[in-house]
Every structure is written in C-alpha cells, then in structure tokens.
N, C-alpha and C. Protein backbone atom coordinates (compact mmCIF):
# COMPACT_ATOMS: atom_id res chain seq x y z
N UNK A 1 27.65 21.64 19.13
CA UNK A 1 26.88 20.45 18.84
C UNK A 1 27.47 19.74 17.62
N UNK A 2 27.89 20.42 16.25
CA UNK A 2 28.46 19.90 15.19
C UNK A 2 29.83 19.12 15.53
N UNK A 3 30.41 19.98 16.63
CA UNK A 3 31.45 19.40 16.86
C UNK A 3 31.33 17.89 17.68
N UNK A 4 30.34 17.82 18.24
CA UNK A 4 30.14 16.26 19.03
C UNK A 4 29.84 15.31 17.70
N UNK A 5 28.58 15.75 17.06
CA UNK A 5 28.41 15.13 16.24
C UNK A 5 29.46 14.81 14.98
N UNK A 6 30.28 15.09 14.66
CA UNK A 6 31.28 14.98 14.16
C UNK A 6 32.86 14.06 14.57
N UNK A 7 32.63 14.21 16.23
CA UNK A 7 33.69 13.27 16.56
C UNK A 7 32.76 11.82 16.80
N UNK A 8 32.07 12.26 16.96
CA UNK A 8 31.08 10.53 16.60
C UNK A 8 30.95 9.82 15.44
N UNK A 9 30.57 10.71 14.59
CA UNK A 9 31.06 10.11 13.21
C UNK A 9 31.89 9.55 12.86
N UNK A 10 33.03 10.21 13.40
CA UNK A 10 34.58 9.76 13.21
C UNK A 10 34.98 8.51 14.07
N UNK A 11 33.87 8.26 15.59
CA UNK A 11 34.01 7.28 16.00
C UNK A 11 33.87 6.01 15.06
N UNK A 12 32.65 6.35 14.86
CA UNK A 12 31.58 5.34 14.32
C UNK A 12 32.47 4.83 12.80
N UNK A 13 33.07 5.69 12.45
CA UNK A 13 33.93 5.57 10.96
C UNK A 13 35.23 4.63 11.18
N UNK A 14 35.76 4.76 12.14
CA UNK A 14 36.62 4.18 12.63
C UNK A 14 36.67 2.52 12.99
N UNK A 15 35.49 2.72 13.63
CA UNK A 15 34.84 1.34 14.15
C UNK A 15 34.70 0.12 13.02
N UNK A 16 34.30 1.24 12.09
CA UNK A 16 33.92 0.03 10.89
C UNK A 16 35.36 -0.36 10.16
N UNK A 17 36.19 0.84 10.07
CA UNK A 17 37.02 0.29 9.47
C UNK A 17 38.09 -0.45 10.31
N UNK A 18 38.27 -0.72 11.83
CA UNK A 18 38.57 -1.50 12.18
C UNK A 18 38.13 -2.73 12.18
N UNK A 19 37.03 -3.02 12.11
CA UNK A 19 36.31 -4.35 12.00
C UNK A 19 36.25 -5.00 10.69
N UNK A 20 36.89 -3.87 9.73
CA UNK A 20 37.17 -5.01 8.26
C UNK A 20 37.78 -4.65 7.77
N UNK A 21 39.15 -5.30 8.11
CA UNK A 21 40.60 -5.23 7.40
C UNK A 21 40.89 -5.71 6.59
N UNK A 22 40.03 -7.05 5.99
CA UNK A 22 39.93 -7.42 4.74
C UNK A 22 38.93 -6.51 3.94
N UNK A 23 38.59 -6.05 4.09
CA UNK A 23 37.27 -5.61 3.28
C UNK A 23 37.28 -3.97 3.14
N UNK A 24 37.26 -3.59 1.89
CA UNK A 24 37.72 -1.96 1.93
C UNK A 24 36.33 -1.50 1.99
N UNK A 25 36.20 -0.34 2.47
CA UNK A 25 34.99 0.19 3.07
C UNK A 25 34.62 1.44 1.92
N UNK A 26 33.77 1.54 1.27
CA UNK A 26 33.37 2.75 0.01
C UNK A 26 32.62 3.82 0.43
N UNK A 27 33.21 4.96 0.11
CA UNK A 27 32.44 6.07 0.17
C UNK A 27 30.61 6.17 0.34
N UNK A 28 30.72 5.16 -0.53
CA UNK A 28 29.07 4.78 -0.74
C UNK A 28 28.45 4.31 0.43
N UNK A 29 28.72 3.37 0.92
CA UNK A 29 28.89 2.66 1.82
C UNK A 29 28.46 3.39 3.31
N UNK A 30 29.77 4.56 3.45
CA UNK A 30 29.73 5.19 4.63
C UNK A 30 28.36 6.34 4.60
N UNK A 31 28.25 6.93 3.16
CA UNK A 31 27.00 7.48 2.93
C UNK A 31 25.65 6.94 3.21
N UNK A 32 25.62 5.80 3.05
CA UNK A 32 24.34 5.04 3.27
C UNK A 32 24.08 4.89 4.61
N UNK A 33 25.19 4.03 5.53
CA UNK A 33 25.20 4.77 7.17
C UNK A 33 24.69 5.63 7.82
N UNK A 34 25.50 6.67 7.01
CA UNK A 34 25.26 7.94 7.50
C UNK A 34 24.00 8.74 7.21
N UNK A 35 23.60 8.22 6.31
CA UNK A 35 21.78 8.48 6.14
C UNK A 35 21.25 8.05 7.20
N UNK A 36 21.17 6.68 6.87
CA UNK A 36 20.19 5.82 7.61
C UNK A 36 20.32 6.46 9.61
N UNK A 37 21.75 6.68 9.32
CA UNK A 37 21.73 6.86 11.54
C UNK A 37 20.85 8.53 11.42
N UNK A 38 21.18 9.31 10.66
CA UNK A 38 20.98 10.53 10.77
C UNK A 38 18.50 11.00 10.51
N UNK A 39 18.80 9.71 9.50
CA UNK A 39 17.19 9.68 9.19
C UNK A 39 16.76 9.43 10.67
N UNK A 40 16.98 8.23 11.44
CA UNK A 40 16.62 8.03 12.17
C UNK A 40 16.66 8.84 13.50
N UNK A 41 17.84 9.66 13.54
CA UNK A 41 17.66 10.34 14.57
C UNK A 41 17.03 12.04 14.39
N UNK A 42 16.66 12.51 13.50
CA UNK A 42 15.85 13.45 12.83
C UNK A 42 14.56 13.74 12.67
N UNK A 43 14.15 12.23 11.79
CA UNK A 43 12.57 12.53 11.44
C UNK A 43 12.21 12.57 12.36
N UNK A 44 10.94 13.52 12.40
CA UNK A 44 9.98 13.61 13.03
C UNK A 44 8.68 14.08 12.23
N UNK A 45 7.70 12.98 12.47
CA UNK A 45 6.72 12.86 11.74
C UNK A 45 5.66 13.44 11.68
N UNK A 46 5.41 13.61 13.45
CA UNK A 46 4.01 14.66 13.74
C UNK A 46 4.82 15.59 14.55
N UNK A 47 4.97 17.04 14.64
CA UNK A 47 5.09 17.56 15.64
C UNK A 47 4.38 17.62 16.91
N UNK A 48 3.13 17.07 16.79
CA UNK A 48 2.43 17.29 17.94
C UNK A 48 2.43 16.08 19.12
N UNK A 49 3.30 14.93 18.58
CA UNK A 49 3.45 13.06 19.06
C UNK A 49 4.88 13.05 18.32
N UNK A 50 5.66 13.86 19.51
CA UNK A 50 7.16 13.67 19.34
C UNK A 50 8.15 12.41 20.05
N UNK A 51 8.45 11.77 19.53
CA UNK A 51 9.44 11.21 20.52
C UNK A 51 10.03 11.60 21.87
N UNK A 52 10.54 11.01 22.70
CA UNK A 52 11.58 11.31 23.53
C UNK A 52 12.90 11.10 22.92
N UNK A 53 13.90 11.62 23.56
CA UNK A 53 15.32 11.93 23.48
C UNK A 53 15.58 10.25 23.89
N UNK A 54 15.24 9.29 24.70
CA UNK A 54 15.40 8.29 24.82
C UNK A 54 15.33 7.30 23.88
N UNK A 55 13.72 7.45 23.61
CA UNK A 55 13.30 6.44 22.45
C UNK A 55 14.32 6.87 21.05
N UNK A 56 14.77 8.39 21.12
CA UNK A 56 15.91 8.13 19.70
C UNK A 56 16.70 7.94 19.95
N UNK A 57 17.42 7.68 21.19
CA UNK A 57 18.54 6.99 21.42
C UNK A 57 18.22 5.66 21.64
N UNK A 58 17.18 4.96 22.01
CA UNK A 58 16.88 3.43 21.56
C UNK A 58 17.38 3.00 19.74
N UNK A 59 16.35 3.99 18.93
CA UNK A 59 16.43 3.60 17.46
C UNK A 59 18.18 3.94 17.44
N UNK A 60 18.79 4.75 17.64
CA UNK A 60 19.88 4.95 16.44
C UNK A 60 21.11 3.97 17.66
N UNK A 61 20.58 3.93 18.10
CA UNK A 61 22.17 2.88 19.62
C UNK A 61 23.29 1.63 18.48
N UNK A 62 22.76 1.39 17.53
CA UNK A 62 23.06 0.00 16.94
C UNK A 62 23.84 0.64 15.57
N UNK A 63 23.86 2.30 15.13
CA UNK A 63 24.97 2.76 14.46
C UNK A 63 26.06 3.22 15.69
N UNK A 64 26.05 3.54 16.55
CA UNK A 64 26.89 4.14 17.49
C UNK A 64 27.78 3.09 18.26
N UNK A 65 28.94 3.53 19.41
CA UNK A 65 29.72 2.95 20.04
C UNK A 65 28.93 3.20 21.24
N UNK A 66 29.28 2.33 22.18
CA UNK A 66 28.50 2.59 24.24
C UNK A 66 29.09 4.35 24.81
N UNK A 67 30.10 4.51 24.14
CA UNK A 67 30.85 6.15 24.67
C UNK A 67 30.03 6.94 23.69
N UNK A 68 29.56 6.73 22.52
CA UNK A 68 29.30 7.53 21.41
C UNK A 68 27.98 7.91 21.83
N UNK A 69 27.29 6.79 22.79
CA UNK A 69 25.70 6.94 22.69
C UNK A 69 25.61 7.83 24.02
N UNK A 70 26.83 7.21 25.01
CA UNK A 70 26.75 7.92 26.27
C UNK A 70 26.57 9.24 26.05
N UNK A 71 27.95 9.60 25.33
CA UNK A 71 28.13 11.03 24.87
C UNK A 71 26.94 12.18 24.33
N UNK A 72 26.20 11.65 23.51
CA UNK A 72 24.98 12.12 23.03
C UNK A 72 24.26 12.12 23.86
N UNK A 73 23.61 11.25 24.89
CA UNK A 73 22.70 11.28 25.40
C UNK A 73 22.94 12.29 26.76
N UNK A 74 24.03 11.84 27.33
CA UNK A 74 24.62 13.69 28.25
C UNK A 74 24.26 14.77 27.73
N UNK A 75 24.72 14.80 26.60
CA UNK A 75 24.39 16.20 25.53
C UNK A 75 23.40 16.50 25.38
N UNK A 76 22.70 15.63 25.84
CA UNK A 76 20.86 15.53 25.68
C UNK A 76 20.50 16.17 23.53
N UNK A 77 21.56 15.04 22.73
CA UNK A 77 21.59 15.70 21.47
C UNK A 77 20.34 15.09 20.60
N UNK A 78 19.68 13.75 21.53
CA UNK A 78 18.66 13.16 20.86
C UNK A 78 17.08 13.52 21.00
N UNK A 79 17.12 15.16 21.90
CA UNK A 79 16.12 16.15 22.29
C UNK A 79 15.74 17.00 20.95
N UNK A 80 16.52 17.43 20.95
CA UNK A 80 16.87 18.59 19.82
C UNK A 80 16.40 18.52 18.58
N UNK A 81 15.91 17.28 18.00
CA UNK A 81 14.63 17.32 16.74
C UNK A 81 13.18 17.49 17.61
N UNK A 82 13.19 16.39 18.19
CA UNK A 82 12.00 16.42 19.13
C UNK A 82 11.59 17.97 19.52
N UNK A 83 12.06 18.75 20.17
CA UNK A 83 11.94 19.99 20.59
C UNK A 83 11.63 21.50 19.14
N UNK A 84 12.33 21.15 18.35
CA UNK A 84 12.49 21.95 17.53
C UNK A 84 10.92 22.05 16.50
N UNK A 85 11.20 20.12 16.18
CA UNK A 85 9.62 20.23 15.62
C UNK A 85 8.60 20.90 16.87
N UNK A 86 8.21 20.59 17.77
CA UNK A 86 7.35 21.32 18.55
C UNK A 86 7.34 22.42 18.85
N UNK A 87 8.43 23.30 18.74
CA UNK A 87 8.57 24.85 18.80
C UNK A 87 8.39 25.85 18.00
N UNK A 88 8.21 24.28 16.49
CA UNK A 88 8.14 24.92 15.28
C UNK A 88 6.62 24.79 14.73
N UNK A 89 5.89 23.69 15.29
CA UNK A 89 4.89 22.62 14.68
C UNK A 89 5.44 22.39 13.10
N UNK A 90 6.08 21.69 13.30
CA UNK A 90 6.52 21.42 11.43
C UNK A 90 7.36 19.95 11.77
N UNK A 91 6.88 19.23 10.89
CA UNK A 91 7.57 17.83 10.38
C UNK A 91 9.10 18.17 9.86
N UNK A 92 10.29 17.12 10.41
CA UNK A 92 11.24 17.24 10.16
C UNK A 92 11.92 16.21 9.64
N UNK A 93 12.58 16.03 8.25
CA UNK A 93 12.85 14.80 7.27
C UNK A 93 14.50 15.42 7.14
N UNK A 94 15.50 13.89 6.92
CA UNK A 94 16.45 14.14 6.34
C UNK A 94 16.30 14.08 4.58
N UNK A 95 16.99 15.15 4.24
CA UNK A 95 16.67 15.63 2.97
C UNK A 95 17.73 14.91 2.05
N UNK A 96 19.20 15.07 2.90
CA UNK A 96 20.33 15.37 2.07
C UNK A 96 21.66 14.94 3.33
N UNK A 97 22.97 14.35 2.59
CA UNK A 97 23.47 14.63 3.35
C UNK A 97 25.14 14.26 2.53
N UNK A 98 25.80 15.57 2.71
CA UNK A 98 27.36 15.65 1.97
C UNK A 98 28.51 14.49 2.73
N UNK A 99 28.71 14.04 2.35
CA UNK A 99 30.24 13.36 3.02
C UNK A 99 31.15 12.97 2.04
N UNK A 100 32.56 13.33 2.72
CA UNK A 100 33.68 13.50 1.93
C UNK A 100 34.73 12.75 2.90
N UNK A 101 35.82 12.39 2.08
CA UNK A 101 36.92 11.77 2.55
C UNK A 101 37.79 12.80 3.32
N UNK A 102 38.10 12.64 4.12
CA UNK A 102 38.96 13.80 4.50
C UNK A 102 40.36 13.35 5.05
N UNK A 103 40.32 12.33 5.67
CA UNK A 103 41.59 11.88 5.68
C UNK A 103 41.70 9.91 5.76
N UNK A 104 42.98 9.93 5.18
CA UNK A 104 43.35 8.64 5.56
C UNK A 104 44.79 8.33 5.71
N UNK A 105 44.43 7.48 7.15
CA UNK A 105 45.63 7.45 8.29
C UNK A 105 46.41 6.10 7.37
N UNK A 106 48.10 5.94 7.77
CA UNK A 106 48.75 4.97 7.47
C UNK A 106 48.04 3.09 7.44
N UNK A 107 47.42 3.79 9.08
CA UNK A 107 46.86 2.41 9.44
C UNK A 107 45.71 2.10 8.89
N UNK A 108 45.19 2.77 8.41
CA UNK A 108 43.69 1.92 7.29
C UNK A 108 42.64 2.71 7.83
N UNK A 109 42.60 3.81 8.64
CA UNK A 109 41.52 4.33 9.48
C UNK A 109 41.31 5.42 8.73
N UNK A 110 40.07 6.01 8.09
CA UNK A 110 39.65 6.78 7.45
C UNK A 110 38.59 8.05 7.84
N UNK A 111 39.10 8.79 7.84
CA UNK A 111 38.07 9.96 8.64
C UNK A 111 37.32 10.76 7.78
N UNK A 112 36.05 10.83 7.92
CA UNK A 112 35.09 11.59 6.69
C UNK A 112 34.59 12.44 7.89
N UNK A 113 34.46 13.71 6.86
CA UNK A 113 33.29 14.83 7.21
C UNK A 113 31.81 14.81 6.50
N UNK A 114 31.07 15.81 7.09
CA UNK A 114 29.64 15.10 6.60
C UNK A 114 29.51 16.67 6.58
C-alpha cells in the first residue's frame, strides 16, 4: 500500500513541477499539499457515519492525476480509513507528516518521500 501511495505522490510531485517551469516549487509548499490531500483522505470524524471509499475519492480527486485516482480507487485505498475507524470505533486525524527531498532530476522534476 505505501508503495502505491508513494508512486502517487511522486506522480502528483511531478505534475506540479511540470506545470511551473517558471516558478520554483518549495519544500513548504509540497508539505502543505501533502497535508491537505492526506487530511482529507484520512479524517474520519465519527466512526460510527463513515464515509465511503467513493465520497473520499470525490474530496481528494483535485490533488491527484485521472491514473493516480484510477489507481487508488482499484486498490480500493480510499476504504481503508473508513474501515479501520469502524473496526476500531475511534476517530482518525492527520497528526503529522515528514517529507524530504529525495531526488532531483536534470530536468527540473523533483521526487520527495513522505
């Protein structure tokens, strides 16, 4: 699963920095992203009035690529809070989240781990 989620990232990382070649893209920047897609596809507020795997692939579709969302949603990866809070009864919040530079290509394309 880390591993999907991870080449999506790298999609999604990519994407941006193709789309602004004038404009250098900041660590900060990709952190804030990467909150915001990850908050959204996580919280879960009540365990007992969970989302569907759909409706979080409605909210988070607009950080992702059409292959990125496909991909996840095969994976059925937008289940997996939904399910967990209910197996657990416990509310589930993004707390935290590490990202680092990890590489950067000749061509301007920058790949972070999270």
């Amino acid at each position: 699963m880390n591993k999907w989620v991870g080449i999506i990232l790298v999609l999604l990382i990519i994407s941006l920095v193709g789309c602004s070649k004038t404009e250098e893209i900041k660590d900060e920047d990709v952190l804030s992203l990467l909150k915001e897609y990850k908050t959204e596809q996580y919280t879960i507020e009540d365990p007992k009035v969970t989302p569907t795997g759909d409706e979080i692939a409605t909210k988070v579709k607009e950080y992702l690529t059409e292959d990125a969302l496909e991909a996840q949603e095969a994976n059925r990866i937008f289940q997996l809070a939904p399910d967990l809070a209910k197996n657990t009864n416990h509310s589930i919040e993004l707390t935290n989240a590490n990202v680092s530079k990890k590489k950067e290509n000749d061509d301007g394309k920058v790949i972070y781990t999270y």
